[in-house]
Protein backbone atom coordinates (compact mmCIF):
# COMPACT_ATOMS: atom_id res chain seq x y z
CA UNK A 1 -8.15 10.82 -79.21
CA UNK A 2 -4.90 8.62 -79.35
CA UNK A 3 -3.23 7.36 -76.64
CA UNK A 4 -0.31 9.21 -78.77
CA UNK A 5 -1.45 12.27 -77.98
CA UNK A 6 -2.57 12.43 -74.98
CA UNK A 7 0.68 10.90 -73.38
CA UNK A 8 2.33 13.19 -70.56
CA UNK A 9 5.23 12.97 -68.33
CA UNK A 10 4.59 13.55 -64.66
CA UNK A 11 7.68 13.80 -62.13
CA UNK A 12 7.56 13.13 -59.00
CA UNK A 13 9.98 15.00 -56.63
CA UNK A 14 10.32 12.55 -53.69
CA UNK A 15 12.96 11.36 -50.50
CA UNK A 16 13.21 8.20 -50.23
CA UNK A 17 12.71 8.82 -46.15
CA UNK A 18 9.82 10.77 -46.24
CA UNK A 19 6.50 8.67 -45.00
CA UNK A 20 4.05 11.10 -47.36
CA UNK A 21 6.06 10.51 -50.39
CA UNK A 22 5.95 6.28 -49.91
CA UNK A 23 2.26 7.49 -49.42
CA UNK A 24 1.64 9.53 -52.52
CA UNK A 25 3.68 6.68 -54.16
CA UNK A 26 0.97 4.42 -53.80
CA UNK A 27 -2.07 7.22 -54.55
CA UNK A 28 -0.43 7.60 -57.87
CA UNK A 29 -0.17 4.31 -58.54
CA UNK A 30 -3.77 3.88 -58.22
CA UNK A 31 -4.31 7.14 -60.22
CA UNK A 32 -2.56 5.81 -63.18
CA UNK A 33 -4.80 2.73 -63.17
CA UNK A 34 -7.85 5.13 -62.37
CA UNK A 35 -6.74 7.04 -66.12
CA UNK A 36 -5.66 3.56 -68.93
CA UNK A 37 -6.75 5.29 -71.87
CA UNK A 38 -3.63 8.36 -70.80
CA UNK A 39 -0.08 7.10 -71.66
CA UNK A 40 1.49 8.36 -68.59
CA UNK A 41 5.89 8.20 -68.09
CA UNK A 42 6.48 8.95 -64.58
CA UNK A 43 10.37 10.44 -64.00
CA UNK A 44 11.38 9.99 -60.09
CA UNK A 45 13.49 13.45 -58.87
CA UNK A 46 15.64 13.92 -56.23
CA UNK A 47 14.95 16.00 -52.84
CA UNK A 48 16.61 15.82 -50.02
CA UNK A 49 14.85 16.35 -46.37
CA UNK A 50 18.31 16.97 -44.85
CA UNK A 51 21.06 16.77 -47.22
CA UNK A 52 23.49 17.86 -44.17
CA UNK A 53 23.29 14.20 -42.24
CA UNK A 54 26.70 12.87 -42.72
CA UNK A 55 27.42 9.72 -45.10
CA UNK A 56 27.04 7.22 -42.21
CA UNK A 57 23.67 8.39 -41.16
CA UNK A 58 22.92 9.08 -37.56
CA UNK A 59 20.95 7.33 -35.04
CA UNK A 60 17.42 7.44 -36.12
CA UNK A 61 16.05 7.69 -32.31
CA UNK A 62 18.24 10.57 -31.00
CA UNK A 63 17.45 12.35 -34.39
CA UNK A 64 14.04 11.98 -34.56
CA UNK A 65 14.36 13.52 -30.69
CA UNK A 66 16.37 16.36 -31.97
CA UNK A 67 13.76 17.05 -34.37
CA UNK A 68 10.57 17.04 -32.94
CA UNK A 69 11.93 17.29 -29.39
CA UNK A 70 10.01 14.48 -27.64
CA UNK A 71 8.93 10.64 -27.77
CA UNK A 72 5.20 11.79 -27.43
CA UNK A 73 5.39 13.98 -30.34
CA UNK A 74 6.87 11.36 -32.54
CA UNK A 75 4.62 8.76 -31.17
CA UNK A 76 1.36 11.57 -32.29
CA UNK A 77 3.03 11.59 -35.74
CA UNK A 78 3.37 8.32 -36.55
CA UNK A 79 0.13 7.93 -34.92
CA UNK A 80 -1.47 9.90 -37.81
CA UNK A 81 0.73 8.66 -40.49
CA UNK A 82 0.54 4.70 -39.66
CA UNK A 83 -3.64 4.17 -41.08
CA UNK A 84 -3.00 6.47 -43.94
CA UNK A 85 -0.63 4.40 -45.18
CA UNK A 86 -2.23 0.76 -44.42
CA UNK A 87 -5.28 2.32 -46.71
CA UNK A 88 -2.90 2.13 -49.26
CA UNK A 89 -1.66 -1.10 -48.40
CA UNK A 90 1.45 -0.14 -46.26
CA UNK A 91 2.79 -1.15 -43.60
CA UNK A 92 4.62 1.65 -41.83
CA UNK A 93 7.57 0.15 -39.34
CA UNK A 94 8.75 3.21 -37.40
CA UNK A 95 10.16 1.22 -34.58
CA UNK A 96 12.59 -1.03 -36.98
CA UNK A 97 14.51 2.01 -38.97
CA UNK A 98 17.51 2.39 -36.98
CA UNK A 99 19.60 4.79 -39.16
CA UNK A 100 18.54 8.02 -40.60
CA UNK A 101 20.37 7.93 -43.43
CA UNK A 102 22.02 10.06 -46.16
CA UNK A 103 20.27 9.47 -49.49
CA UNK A 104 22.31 11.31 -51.85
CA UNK A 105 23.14 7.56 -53.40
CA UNK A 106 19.65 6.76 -52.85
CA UNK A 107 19.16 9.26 -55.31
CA UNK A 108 22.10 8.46 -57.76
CA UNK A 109 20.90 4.94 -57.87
CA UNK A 110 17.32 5.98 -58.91
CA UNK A 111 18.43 8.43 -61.31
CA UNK A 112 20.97 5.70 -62.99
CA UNK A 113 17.87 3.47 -62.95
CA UNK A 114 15.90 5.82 -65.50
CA UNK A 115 19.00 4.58 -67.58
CA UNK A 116 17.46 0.83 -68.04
CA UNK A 117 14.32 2.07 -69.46
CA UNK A 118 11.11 0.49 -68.89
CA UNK A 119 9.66 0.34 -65.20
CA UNK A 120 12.75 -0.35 -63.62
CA UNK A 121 13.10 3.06 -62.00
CA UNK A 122 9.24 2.83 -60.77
CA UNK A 123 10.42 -0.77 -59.01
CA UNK A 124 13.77 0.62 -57.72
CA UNK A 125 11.40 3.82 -55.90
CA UNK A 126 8.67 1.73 -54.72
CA UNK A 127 11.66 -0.91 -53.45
CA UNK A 128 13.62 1.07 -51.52
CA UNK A 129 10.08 2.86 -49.48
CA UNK A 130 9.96 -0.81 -48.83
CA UNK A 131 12.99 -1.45 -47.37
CA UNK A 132 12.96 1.64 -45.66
CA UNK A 133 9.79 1.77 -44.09
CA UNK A 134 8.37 -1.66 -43.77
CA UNK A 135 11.74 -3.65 -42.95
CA UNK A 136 13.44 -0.73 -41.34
CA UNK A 137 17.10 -1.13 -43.61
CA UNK A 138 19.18 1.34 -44.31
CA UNK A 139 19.20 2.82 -47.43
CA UNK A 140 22.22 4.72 -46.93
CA UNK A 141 24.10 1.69 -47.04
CA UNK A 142 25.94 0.62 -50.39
CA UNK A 143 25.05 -3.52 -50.10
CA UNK A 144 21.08 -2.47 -49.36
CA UNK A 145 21.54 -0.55 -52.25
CA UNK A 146 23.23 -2.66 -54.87
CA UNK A 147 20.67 -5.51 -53.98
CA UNK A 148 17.17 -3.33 -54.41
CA UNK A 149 18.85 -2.36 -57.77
CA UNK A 150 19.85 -5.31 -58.71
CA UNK A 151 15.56 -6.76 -57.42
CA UNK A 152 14.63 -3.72 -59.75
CA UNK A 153 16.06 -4.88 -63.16
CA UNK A 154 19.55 -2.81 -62.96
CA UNK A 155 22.52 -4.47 -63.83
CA UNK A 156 24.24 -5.04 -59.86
CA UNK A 157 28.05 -4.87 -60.54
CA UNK A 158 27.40 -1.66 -62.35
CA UNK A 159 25.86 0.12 -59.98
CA UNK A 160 28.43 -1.13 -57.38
CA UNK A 161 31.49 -0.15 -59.52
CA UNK A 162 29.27 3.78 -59.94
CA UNK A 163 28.61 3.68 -56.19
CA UNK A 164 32.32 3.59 -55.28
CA UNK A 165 32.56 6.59 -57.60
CA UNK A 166 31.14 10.51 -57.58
CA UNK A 167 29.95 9.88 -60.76
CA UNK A 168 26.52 12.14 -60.90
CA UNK A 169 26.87 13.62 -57.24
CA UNK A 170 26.72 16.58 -58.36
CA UNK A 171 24.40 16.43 -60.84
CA UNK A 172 21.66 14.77 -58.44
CA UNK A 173 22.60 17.97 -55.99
CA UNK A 174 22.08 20.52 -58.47
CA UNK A 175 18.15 18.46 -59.49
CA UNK A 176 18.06 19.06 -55.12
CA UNK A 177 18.98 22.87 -56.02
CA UNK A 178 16.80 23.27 -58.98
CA UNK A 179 13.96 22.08 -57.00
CA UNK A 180 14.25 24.27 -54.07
CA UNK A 181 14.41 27.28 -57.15
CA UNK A 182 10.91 26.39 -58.17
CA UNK A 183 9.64 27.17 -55.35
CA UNK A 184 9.19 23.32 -54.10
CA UNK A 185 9.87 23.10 -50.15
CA UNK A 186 7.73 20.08 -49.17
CA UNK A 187 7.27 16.45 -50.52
CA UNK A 188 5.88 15.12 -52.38
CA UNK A 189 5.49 17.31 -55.42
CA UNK A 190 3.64 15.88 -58.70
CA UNK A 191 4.84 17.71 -61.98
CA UNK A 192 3.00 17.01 -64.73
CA UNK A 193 4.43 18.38 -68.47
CA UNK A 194 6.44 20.65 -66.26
CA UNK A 195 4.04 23.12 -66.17
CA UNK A 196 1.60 21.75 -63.13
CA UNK A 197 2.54 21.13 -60.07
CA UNK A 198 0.58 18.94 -57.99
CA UNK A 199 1.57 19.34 -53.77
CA UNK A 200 1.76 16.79 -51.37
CA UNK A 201 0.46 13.39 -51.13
CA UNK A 202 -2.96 13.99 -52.53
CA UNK A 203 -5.58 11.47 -52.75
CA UNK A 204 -6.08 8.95 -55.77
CA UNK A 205 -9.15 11.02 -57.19
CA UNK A 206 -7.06 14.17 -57.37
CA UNK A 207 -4.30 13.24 -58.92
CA UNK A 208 -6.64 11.58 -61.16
CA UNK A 209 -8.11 14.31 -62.28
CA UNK A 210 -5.28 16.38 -62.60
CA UNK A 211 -3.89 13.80 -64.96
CA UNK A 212 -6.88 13.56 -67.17
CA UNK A 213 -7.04 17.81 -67.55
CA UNK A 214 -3.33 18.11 -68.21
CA UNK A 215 -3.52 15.44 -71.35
CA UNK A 216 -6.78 16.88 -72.85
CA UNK A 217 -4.79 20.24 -72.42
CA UNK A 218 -2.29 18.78 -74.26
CA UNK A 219 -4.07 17.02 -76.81
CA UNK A 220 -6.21 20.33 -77.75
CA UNK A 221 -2.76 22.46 -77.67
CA UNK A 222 -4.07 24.19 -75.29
CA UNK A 223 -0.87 24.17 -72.99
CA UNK A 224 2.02 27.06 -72.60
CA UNK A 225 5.53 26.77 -73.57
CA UNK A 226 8.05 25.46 -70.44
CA UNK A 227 10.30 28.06 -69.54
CA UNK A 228 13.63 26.92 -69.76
């Protein structure tokens, strides 16, 4: 069987805020490693935990508060989330992020990244759960922006001249839309030949597996049409 044929697509729906997907980042990572012989193109897509926080961000402390209503039950959170992510070699910062941010660019920037071809919009995702959740930067801001592109392979003065523009707000809000259509409420969200949908951050061996089934599906012509 040729690598030819059994080459899928899997997109991931992600936020660039959300701890699990930085997480399931890392377990796919490790799946596509697990699976060599599979040519696998992974497409990043845009969610958005709370599209309503204004452009500015607000202050990550009294929003966190808001949310889950006390420092004990933020503190049992991270708590839970912190070794999960050093077994896959993070390491989660909570204290540092200061802003919650907006990441409506966020998402522009990785979706004008898919424009450079190669793995430049795998570095740009991976870069900016860095910079969120290990150094604690906004990436809300323009400048943090610009500069993870610009680490990631994109061409910087571009991406600052589309940055000061809507160009592709909309479009990125109606992916957000489309999402929530298919029935996806949670993230992370894995879909492979969109047809399968893998949920959450699920470990290495699972999403594995789910690779490997999907191509030999594919490879026999075994797999339905996508509805349009």
């Amino acid at each position: 069987m040729s690598n030819e044929q059994q080459a899928i697509v899997v997109d991931v729906v992600s936020d660039v805020v959300c701890p699990w997907c930085f997480i399931g980042q890392r377990r796919l990572d490790k799946a596509l490693a697990a699976v060599p012989e599979i040519d696998v193109q992974v497409r990043w897509r845009p969610f958005q935990l709370d599209p309503t926080i204004p452009p500015q961000g607000k202050d990550r402390k009294e929003y966190m508060l808001a949310k889950f209503g006390s420092d004990e039950k933020l503190r049992e959170i991270h708590a839970r989330i912190q070794p999960l992510g050093a077994a896959e070699g993070i390491d989660f910062d909570f204290d540092a992020i200061k802003v919650s941010p907006n990441t409506l660019d966020a998402h522009r920037v990785i979706r004008w990244a898919a424009t450079f071809g190669g793995d430049v919009q795998n570095r740009l995702a991976r870069r900016l759960f860095q910079l969120y959740f290990e150094e604690g930067k906004n990436v809300g801001d323009h400048a943090v922006l610009i500069e993870a592109a610009g680490e990631a392979g994109m061409d910087a003065p571009v991406v600052t001249a589309l940055l000061a523009t809507d160009k592709d707000r909309d479009a990125v809000a109606n992916e957000v839309a489309t999402a929530s259509r298919m029935g996806i409420t949670g993230v992370p969200c894995f879909l492979l030949e969109s047809r399968y949908a893998v949920m959450g951050a699920q470990e290495t061996p699972t999403l594995a597996d789910a690779i490997r089934q999907v191509a030999a599906a594919k490879a026999r012509g075994e797999l339905e049409p996508a509805a349009d």
